[in-house]
PDB file of N, CA and C in Angstrom:
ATOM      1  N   UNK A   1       0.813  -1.180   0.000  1.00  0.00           N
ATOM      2  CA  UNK A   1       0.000   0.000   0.000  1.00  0.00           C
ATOM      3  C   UNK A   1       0.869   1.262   0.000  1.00  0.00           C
ATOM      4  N   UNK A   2       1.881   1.547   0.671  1.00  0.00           N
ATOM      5  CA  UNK A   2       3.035   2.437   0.802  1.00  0.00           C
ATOM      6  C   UNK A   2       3.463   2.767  -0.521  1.00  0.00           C
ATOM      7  N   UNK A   3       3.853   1.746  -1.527  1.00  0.00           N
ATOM      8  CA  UNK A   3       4.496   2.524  -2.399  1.00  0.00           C
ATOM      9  C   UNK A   3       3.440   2.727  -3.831  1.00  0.00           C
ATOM     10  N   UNK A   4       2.316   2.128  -3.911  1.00  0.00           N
ATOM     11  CA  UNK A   4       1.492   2.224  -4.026  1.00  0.00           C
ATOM     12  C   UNK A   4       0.961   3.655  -3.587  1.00  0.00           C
ATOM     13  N   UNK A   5       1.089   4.103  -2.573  1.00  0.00           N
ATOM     14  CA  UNK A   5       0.602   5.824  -2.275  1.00  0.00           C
ATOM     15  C   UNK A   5       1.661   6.581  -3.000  1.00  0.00           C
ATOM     16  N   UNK A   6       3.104   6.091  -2.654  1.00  0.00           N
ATOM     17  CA  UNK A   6       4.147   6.679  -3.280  1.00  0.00           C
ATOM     18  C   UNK A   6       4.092   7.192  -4.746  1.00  0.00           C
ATOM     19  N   UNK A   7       3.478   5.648  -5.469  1.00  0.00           N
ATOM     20  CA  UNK A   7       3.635   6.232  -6.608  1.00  0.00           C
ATOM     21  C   UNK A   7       2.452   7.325  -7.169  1.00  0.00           C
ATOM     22  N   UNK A   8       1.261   7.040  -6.879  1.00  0.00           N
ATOM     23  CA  UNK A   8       0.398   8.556  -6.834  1.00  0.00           C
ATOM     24  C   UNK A   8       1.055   9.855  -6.604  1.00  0.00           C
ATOM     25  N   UNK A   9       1.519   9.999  -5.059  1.00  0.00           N
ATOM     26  CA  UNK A   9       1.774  11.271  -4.876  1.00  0.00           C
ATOM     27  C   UNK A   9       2.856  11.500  -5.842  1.00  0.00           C
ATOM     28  N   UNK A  10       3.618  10.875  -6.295  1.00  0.00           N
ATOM     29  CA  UNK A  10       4.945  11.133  -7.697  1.00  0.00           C
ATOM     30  C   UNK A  10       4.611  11.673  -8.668  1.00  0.00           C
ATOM     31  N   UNK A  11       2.915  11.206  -9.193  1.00  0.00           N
ATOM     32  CA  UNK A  11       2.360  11.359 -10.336  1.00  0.00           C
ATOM     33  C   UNK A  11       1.788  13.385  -9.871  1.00  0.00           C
ATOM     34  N   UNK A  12       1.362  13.320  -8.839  1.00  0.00           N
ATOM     35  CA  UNK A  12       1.096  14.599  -8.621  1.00  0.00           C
ATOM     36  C   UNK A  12       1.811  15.885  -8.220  1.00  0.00           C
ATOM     37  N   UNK A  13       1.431  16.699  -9.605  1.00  0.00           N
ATOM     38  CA  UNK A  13       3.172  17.527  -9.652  1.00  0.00           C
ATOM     39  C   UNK A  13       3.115  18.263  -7.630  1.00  0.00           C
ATOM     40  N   UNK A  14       2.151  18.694  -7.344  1.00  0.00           N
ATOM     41  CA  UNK A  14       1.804  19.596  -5.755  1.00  0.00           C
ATOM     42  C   UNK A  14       2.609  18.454  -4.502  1.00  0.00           C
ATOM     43  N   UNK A  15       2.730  17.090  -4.487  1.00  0.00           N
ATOM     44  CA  UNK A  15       3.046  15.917  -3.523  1.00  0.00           C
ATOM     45  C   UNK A  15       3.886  15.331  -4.009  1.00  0.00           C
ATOM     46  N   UNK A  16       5.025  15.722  -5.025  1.00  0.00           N
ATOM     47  CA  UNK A  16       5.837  14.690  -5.983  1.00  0.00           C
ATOM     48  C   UNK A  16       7.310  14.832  -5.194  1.00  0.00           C
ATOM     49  N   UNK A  17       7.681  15.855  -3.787  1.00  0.00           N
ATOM     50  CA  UNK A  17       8.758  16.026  -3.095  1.00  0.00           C
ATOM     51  C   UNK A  17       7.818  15.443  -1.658  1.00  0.00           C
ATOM     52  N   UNK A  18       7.286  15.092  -1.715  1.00  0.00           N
ATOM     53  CA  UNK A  18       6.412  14.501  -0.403  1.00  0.00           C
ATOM     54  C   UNK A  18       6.684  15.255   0.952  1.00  0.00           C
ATOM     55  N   UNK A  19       6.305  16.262   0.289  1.00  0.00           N
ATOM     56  CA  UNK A  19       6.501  17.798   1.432  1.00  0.00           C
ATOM     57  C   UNK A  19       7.934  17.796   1.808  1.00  0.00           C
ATOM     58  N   UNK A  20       8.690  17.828   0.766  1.00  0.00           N
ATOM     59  CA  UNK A  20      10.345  18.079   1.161  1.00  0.00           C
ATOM     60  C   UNK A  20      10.817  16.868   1.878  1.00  0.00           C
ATOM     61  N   UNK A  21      10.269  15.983   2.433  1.00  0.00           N
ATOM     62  CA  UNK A  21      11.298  14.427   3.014  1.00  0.00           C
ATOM     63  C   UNK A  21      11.927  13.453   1.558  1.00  0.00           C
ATOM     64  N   UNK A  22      11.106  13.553   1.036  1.00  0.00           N
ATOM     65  CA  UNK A  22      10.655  12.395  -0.719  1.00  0.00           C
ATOM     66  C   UNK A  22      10.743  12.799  -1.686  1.00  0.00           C
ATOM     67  N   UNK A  23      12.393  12.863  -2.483  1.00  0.00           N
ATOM     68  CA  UNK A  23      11.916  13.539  -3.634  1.00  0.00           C
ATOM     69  C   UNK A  23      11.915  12.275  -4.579  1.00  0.00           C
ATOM     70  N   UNK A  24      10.620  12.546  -5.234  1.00  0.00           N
ATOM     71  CA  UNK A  24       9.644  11.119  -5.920  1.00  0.00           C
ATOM     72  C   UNK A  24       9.191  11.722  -7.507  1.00  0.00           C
ATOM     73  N   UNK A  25      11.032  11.278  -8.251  1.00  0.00           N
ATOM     74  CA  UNK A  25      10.517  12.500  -9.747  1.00  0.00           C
ATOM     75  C   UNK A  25      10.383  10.977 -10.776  1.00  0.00           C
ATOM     76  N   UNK A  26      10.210  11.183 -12.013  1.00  0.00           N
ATOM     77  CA  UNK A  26      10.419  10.088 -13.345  1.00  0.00           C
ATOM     78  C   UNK A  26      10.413   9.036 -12.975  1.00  0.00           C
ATOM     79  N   UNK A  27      11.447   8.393 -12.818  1.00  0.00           N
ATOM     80  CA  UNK A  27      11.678   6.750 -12.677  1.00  0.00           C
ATOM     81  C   UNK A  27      11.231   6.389 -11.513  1.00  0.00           C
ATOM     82  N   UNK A  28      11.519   6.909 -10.249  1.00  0.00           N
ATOM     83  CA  UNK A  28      10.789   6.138  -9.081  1.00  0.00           C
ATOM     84  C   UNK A  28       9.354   6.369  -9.076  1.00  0.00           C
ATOM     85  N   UNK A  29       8.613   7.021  -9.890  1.00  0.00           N
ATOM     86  CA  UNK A  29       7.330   6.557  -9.647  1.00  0.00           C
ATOM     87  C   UNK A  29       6.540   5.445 -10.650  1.00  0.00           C
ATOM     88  N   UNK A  30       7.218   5.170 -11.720  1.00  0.00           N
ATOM     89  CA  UNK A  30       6.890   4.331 -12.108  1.00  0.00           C
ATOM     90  C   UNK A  30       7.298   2.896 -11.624  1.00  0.00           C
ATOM     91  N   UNK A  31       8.690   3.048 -10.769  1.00  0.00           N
ATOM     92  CA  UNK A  31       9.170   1.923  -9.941  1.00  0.00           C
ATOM     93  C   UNK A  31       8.546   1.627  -9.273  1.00  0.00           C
ATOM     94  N   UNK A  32       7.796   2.666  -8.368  1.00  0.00           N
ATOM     95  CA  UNK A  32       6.619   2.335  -7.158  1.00  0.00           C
ATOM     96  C   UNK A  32       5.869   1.779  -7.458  1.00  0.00           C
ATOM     97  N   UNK A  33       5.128   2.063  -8.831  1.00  0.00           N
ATOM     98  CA  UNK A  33       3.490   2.001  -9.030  1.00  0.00           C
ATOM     99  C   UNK A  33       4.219   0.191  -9.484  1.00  0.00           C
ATOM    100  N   UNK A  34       5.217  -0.124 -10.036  1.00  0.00           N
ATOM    101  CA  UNK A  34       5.905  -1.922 -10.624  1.00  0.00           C
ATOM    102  C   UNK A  34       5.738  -2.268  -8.940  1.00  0.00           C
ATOM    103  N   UNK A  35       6.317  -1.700  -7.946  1.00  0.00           N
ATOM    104  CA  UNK A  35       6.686  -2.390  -7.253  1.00  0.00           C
ATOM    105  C   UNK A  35       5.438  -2.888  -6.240  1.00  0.00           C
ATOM    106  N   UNK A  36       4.179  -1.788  -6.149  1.00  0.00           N
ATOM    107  CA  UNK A  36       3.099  -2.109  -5.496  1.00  0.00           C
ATOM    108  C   UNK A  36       2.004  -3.130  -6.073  1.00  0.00           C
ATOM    109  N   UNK A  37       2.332  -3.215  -7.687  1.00  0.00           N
ATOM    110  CA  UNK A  37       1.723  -4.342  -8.317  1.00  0.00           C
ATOM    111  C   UNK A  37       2.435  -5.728  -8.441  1.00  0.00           C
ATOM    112  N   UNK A  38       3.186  -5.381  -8.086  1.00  0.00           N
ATOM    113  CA  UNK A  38       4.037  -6.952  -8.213  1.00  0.00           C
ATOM    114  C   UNK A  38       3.684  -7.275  -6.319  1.00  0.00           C
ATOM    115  N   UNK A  39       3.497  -6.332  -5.293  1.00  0.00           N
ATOM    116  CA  UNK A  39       3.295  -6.747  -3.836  1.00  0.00           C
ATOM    117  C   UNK A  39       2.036  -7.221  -3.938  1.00  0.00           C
ATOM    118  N   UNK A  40       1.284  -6.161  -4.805  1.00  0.00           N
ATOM    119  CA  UNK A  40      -0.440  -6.388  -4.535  1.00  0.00           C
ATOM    120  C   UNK A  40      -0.365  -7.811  -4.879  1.00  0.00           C
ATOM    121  N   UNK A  41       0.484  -8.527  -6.151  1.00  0.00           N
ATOM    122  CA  UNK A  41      -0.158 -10.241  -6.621  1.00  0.00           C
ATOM    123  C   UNK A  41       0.348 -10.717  -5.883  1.00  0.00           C
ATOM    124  N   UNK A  42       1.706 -11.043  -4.850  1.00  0.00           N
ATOM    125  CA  UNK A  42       2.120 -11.867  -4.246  1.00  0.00           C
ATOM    126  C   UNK A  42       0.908 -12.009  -2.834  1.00  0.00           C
ATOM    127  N   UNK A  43       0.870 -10.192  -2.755  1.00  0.00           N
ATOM    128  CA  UNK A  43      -0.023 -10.320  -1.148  1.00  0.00           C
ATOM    129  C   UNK A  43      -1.234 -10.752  -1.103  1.00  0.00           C
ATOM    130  N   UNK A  44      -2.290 -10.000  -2.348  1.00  0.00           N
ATOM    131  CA  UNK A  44      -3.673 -10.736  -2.582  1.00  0.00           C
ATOM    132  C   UNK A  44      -4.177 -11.847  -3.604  1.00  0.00           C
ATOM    133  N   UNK A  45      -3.626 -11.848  -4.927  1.00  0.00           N
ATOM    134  CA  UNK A  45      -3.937 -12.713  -5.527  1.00  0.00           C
ATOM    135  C   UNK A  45      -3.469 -13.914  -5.803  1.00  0.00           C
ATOM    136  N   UNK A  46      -2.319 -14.017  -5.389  1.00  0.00           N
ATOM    137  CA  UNK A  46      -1.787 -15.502  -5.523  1.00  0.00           C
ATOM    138  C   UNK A  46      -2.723 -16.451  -4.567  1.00  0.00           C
ATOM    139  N   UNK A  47      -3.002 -17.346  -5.171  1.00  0.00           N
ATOM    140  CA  UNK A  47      -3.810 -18.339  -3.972  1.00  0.00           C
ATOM    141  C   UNK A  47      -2.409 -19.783  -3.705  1.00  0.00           C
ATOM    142  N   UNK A  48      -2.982 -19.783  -2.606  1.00  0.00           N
ATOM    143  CA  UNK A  48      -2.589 -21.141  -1.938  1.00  0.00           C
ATOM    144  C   UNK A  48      -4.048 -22.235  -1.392  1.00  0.00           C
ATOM    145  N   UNK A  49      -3.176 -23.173  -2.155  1.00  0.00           N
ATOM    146  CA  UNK A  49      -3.693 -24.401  -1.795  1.00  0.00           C
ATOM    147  C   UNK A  49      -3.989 -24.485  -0.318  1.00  0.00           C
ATOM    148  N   UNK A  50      -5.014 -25.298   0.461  1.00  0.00           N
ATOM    149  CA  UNK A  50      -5.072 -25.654   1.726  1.00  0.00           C
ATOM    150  C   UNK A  50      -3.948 -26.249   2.184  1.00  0.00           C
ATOM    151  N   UNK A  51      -3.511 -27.508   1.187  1.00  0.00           N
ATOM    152  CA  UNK A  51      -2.412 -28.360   1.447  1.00  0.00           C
ATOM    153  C   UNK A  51      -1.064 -27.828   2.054  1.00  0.00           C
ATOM    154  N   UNK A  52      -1.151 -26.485   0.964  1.00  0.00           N
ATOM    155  CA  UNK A  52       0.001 -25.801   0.970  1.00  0.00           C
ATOM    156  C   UNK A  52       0.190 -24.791   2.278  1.00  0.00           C
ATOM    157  N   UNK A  53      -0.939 -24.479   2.230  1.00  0.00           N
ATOM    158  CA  UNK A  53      -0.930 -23.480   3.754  1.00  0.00           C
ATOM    159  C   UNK A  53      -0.765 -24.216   4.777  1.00  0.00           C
ATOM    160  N   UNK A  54      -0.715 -25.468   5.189  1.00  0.00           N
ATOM    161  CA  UNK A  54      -0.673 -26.469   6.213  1.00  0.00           C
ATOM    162  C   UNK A  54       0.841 -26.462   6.171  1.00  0.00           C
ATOM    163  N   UNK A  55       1.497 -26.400   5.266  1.00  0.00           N
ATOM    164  CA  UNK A  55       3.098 -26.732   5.161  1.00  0.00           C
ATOM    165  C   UNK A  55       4.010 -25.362   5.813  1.00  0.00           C
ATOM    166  N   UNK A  56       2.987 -23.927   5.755  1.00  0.00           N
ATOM    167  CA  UNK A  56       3.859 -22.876   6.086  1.00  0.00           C
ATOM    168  C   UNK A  56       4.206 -23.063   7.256  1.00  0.00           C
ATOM    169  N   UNK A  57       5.323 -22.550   7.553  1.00  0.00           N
ATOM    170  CA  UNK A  57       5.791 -22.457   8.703  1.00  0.00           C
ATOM    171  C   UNK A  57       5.743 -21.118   9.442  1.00  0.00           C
ATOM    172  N   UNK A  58       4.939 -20.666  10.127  1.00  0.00           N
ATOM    173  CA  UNK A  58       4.972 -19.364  10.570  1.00  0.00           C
ATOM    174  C   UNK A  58       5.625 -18.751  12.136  1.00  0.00           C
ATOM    175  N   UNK A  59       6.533 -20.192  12.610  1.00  0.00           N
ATOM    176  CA  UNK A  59       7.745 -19.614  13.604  1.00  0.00           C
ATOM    177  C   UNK A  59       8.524 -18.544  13.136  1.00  0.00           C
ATOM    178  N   UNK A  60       8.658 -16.931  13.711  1.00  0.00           N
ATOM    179  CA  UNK A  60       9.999 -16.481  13.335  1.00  0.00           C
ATOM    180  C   UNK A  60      11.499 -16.792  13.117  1.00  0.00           C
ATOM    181  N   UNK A  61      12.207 -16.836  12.513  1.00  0.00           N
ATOM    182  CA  UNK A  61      12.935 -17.418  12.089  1.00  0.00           C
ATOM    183  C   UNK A  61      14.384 -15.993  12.432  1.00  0.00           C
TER     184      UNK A  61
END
């Protein structure tokens, strides 16, 4: 969701220095907007099998 906002405010010339902390010009916002669609399929659309979710291991490591 983060870079995903990122890359919006990039696109908008008024939020594209993200109030002076972020400067978010050309290439990193199109990096953002790659990088929040490639998170969005891993995070929501990829499915797992039941089988497969039984196998995760969710101890910290």
């Amino acid at each position: 969701m983060f870079y995903a906002l990122l890359a919006v405010m990039g696109a908008i010339p008024a939020t594209n220095t993200t109030f002076g902390f972020i400067p978010i010009f050309g290439n990193n916002v199109w990096l953002h907007g790659l990088t929040a669609l490639i998170a969005a399929y891993f995070g929501y659309w990829m499915q797992v099998s039941p089988e497969e979710a039984k196998n995760i291991d969710t101890r910290m490591v």
